[in-house]
N, C-alpha and C. Protein backbone atom coordinates (compact mmCIF):
# COMPACT_ATOMS: atom_id res chain seq x y z
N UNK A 1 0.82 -1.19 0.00
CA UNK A 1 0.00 0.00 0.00
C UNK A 1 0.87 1.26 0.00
N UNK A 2 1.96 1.29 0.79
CA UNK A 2 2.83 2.47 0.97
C UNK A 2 3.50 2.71 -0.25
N UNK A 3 3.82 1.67 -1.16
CA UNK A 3 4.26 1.71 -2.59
C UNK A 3 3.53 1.95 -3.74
N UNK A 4 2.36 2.46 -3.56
CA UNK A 4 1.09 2.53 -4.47
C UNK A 4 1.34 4.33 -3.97
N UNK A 5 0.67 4.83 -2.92
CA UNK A 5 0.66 6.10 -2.45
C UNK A 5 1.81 6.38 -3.09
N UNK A 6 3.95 5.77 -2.59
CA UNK A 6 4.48 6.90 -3.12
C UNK A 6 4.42 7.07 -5.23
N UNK A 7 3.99 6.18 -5.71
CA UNK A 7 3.72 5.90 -7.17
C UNK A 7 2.68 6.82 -7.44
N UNK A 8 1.38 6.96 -6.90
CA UNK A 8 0.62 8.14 -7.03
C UNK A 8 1.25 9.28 -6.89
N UNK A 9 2.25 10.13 -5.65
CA UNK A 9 2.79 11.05 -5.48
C UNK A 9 3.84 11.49 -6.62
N UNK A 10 4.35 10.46 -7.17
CA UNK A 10 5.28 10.86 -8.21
C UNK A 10 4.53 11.13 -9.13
N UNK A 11 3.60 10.40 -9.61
CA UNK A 11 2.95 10.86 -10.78
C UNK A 11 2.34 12.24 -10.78
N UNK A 12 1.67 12.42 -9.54
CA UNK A 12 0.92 13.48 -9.49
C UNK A 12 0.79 13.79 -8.01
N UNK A 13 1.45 14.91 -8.55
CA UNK A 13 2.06 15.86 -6.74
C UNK A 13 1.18 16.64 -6.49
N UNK A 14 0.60 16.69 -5.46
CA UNK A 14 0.03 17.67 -4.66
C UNK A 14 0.55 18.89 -4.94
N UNK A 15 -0.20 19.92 -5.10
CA UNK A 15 0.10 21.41 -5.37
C UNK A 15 0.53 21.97 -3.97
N UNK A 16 1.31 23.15 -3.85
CA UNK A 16 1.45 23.64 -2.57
C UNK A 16 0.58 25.12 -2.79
N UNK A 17 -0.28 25.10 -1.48
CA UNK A 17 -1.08 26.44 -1.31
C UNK A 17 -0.60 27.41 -0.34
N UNK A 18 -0.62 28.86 -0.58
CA UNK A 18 -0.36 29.19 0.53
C UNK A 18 -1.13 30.54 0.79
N UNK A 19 -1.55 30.71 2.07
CA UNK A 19 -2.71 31.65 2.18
C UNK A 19 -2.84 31.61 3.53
N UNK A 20 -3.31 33.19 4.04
CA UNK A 20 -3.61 33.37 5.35
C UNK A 20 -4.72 32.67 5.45
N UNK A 21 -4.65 31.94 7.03
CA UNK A 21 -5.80 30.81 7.12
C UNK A 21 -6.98 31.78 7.97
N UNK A 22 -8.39 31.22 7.59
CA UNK A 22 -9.87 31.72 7.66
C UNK A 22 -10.40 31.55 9.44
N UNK A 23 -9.10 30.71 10.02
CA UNK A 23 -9.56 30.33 11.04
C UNK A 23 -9.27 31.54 11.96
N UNK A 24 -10.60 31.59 13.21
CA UNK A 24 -9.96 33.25 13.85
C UNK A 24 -9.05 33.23 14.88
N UNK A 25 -7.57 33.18 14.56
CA UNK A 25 -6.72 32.93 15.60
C UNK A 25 -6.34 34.07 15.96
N UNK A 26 -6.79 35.09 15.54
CA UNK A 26 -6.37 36.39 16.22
C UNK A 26 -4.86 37.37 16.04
N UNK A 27 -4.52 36.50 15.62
CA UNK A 27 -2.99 36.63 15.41
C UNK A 27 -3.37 37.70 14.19
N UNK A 28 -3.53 38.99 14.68
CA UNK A 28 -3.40 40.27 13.24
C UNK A 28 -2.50 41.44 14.11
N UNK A 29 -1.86 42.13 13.48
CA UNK A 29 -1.19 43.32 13.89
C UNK A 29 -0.77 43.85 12.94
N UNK A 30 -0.88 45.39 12.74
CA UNK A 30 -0.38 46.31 11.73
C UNK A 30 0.98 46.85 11.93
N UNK A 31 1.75 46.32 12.65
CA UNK A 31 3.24 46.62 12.56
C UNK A 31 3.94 46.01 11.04
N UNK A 32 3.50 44.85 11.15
CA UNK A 32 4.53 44.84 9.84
C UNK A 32 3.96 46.05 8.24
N UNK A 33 2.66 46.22 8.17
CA UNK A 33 2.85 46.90 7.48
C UNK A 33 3.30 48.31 7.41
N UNK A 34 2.56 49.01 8.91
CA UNK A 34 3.88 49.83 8.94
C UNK A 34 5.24 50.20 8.92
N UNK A 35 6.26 48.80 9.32
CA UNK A 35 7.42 48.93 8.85
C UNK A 35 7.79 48.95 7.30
N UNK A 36 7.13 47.91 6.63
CA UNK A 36 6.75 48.31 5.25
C UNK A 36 6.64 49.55 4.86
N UNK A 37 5.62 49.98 5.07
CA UNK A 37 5.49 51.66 4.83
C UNK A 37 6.98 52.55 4.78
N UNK A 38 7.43 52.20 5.91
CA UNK A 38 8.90 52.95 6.37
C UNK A 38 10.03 52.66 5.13
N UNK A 39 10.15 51.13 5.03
CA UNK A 39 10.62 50.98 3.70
C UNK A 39 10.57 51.36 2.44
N UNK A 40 8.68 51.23 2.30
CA UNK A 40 9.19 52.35 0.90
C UNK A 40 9.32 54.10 1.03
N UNK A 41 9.62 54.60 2.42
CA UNK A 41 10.21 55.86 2.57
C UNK A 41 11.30 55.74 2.31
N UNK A 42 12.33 55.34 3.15
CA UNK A 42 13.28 54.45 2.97
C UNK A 42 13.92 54.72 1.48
N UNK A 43 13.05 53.46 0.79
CA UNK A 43 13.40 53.40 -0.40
C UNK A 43 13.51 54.42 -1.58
N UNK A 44 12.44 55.22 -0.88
CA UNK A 44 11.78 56.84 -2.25
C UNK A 44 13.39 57.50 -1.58
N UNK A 45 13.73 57.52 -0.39
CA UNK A 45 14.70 58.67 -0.11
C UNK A 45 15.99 58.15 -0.77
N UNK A 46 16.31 56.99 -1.28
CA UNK A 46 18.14 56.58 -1.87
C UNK A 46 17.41 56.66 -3.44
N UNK A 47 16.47 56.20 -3.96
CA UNK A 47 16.33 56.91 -5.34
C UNK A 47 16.47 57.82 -5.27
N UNK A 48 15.87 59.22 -4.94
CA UNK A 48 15.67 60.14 -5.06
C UNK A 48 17.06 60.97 -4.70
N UNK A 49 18.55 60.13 -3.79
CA UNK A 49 19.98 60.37 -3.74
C UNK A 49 20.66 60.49 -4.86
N UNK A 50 20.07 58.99 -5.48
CA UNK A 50 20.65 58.93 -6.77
C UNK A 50 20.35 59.07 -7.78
N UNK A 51 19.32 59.63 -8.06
CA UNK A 51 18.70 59.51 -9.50
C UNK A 51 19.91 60.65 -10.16
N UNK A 52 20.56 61.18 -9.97
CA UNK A 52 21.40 61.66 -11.23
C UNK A 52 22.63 61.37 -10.89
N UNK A 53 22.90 60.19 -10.20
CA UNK A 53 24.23 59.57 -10.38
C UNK A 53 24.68 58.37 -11.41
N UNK A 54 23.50 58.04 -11.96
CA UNK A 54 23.92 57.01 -13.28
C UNK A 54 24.03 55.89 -12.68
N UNK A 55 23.62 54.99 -11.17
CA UNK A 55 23.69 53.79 -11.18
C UNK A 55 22.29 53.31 -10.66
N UNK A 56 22.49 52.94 -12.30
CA UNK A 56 21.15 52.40 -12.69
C UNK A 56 20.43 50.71 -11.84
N UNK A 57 22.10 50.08 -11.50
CA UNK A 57 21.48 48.89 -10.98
C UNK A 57 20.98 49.10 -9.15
N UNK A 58 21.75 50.08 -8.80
CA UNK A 58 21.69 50.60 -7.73
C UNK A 58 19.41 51.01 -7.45
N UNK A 59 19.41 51.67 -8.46
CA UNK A 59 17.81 52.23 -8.18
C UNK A 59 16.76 51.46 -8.50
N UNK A 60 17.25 50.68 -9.43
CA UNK A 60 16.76 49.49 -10.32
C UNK A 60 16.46 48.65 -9.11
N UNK A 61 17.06 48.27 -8.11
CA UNK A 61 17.20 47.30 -6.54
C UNK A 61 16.10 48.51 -5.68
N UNK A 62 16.49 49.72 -5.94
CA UNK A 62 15.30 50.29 -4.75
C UNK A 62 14.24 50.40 -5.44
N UNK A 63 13.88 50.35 -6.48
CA UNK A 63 12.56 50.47 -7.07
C UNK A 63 11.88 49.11 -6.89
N UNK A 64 12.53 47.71 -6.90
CA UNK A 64 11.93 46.87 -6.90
C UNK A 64 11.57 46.62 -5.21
N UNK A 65 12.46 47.06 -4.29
CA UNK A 65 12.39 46.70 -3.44
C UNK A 65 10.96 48.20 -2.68
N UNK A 66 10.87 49.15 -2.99
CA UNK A 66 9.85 49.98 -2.84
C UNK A 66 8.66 49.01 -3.53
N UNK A 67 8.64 49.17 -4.24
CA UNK A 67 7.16 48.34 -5.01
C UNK A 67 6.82 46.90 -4.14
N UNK A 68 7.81 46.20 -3.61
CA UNK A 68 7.46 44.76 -2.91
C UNK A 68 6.70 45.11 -1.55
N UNK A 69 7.64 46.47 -1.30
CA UNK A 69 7.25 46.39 0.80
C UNK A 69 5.82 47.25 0.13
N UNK A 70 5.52 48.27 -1.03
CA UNK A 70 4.55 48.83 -0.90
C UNK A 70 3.28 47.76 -0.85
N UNK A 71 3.31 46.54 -1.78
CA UNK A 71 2.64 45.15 -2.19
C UNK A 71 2.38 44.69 -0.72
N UNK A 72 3.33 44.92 0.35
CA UNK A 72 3.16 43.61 1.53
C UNK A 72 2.05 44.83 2.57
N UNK A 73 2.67 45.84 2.53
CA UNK A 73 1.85 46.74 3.31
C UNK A 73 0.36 46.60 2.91
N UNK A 74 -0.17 46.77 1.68
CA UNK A 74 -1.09 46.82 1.21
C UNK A 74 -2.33 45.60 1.67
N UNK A 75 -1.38 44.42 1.51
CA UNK A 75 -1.71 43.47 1.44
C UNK A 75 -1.97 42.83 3.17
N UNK A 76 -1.04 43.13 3.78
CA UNK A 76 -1.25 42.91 5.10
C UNK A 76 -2.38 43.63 6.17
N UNK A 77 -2.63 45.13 5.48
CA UNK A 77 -3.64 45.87 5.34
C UNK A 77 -4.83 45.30 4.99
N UNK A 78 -5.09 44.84 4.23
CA UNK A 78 -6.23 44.22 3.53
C UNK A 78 -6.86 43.21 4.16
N UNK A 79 -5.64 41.95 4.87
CA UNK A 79 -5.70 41.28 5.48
C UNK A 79 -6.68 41.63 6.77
N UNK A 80 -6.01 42.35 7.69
CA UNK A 80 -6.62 43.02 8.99
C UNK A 80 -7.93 43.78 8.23
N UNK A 81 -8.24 44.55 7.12
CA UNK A 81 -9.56 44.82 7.07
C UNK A 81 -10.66 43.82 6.99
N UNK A 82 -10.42 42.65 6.02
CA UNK A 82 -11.12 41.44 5.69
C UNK A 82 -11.22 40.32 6.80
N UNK A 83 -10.27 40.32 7.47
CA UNK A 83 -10.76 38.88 8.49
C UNK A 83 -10.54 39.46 9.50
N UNK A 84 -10.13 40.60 10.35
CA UNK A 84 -10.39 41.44 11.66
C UNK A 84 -11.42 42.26 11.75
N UNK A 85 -11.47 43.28 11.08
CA UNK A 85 -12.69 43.83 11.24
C UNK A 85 -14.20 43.37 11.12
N UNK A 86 -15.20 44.18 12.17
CA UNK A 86 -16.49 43.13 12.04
C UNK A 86 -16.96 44.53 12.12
N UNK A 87 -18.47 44.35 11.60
CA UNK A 87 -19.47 45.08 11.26
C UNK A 87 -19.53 46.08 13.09
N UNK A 88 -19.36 45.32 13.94
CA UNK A 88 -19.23 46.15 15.31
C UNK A 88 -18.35 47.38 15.22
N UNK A 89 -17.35 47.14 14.98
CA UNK A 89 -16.09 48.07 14.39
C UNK A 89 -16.78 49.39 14.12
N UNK A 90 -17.10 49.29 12.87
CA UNK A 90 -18.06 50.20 11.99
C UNK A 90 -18.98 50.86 12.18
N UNK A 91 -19.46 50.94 13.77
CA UNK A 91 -20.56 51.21 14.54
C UNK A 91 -19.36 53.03 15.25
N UNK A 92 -17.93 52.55 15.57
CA UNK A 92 -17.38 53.30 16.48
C UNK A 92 -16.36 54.05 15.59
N UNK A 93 -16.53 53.43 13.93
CA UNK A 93 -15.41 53.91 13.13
C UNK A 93 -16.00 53.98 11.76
N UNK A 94 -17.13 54.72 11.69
CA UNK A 94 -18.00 54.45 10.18
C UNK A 94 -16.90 54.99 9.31
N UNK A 95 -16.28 55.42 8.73
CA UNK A 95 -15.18 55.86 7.99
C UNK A 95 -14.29 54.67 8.05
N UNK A 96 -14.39 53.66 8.28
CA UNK A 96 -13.32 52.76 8.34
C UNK A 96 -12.89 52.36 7.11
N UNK A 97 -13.84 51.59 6.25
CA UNK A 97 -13.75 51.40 4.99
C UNK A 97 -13.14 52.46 3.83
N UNK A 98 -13.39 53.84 3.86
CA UNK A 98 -12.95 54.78 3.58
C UNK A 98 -11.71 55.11 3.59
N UNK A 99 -11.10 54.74 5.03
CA UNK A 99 -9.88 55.46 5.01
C UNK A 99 -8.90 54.13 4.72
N UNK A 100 -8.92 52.74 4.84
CA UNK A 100 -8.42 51.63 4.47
C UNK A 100 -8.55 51.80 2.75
N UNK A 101 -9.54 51.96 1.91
CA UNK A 101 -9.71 52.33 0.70
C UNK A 101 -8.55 53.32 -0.02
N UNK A 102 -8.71 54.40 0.95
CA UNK A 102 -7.59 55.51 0.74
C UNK A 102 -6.37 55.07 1.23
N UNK A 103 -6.50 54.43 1.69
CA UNK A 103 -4.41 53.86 2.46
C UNK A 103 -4.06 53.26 1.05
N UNK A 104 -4.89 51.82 0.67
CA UNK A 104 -4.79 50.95 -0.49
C UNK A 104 -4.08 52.08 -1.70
N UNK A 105 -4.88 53.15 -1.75
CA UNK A 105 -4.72 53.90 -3.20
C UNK A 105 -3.59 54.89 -2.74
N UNK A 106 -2.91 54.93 -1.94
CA UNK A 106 -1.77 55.53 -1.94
C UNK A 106 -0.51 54.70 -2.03
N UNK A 107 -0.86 53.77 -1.56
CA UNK A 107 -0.01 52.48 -1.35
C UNK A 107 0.14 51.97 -3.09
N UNK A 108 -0.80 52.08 -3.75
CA UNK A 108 -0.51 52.05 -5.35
C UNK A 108 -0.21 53.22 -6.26
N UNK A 109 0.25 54.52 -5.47
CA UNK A 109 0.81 55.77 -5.88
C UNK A 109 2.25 55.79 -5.42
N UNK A 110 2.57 54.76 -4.10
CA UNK A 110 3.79 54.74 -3.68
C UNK A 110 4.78 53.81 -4.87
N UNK A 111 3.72 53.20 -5.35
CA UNK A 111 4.12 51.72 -6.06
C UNK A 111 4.44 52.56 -7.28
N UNK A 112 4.13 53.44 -8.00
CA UNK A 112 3.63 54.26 -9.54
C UNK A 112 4.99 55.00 -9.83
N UNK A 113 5.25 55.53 -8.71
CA UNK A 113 6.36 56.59 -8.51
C UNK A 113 7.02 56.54 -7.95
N UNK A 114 8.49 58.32 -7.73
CA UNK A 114 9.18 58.01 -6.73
C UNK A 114 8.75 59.75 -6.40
N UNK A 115 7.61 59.57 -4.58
CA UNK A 115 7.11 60.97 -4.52
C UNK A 115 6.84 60.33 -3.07
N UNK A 116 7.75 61.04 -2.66
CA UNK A 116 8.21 61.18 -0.75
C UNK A 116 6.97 61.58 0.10
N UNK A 117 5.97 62.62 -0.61
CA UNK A 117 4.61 62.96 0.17
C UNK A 117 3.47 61.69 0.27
N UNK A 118 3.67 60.97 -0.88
CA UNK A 118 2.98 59.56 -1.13
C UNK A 118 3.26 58.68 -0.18
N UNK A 119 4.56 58.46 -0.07
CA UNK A 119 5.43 57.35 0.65
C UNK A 119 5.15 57.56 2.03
N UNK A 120 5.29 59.10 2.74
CA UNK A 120 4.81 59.39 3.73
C UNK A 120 3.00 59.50 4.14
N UNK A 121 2.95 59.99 3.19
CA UNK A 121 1.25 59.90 3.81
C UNK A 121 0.63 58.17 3.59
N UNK A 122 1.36 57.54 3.03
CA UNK A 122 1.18 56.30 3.07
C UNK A 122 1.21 55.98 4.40
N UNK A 123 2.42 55.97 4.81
CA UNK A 123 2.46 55.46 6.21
C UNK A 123 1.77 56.11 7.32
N UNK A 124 1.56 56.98 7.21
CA UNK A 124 0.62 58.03 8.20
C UNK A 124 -0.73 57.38 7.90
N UNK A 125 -1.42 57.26 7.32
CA UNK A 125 -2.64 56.31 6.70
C UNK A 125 -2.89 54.81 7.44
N UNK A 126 -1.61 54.42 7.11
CA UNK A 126 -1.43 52.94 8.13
C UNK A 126 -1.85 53.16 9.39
N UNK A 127 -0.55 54.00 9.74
CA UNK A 127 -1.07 54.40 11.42
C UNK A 127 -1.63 54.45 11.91
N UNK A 128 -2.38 55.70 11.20
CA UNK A 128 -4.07 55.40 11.94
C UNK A 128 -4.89 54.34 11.63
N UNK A 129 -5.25 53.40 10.83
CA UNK A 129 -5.80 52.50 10.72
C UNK A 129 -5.44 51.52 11.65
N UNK A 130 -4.15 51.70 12.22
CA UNK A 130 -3.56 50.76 13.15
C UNK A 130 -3.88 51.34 14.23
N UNK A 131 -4.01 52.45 14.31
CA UNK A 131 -4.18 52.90 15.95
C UNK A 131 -5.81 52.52 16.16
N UNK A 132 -6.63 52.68 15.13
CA UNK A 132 -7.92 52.36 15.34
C UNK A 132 -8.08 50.43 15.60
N UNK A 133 -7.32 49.87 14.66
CA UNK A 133 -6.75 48.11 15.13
C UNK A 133 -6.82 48.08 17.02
N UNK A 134 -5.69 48.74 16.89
CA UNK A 134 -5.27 48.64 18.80
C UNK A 134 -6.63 49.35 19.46
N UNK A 135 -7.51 50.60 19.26
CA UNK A 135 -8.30 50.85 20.36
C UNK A 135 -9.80 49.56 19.90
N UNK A 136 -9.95 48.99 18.94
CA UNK A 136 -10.71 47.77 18.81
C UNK A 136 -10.40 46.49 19.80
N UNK A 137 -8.64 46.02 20.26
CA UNK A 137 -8.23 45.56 21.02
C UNK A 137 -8.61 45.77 22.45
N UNK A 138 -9.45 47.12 22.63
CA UNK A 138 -9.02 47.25 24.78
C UNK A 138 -10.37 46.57 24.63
């Protein structure tokens, strides 16, 4: 029998999935995307060193690396709106949806460009969405 299973497995492998799980373990916090955030400040401020120094592989590395942390912020964001927040929330924070909406669309202006007011009000955006996270916590 154990030689049948690994003959199935070779033939045909199980896919690997990977995805935040549905179950409510509670485990959410907006730190990492705010450090994210910081990164693509971070990142807008050494482009914006070098953009007329000619090293191209140099910005070429912060552009990709701005666009990834802007992707994880976003996304980790999204996360905490979709499986943390509950309709109770929304009772003490009707703007919630709104201003998570508006974080998202700066967070894809941080991604577009290299513009330090973006990058910053990005993260200022987080913040508060996170500070409203933590007073949902007491």
């Amino acid at each position: 029998m154990l030689n049948l299973l690994r003959i199935i497995n070779y033939l045909k492998p199980s896919d690997t999935v990977l995805a935040h799980c549905d179950i409510p373990c509670g485990i959410y916090d907006p730190h990492d995307a705010i450090e994210a955030a910081q990164t693509c400040i971070r990142m807008t401020e050494l482009i914006l060193e070098k953009k007329d120094s000619g090293d191209t592989n140099s910005i070429t590395r912060y552009i990709v690396a701005k666009e990834d942390h802007a992707k994880k912020a976003k996304d980790d964001l999204l996360i905490i709106w979709t499986d943390y927040f509950k309709p109770e929330h929304l009772e003490n924070y009707p703007d919630l949806h709104e201003k998570v909406w508006s974080a998202c669309k700066l967070g894809s202006s941080v991604k577009q460009g290299v513009d330090m007011k973006a990058a910053q009000d990005f993260k200022a955006a987080i913040e508060e969405i996170g500070n409203i996270f933590w007073e949902t916590k007491k």
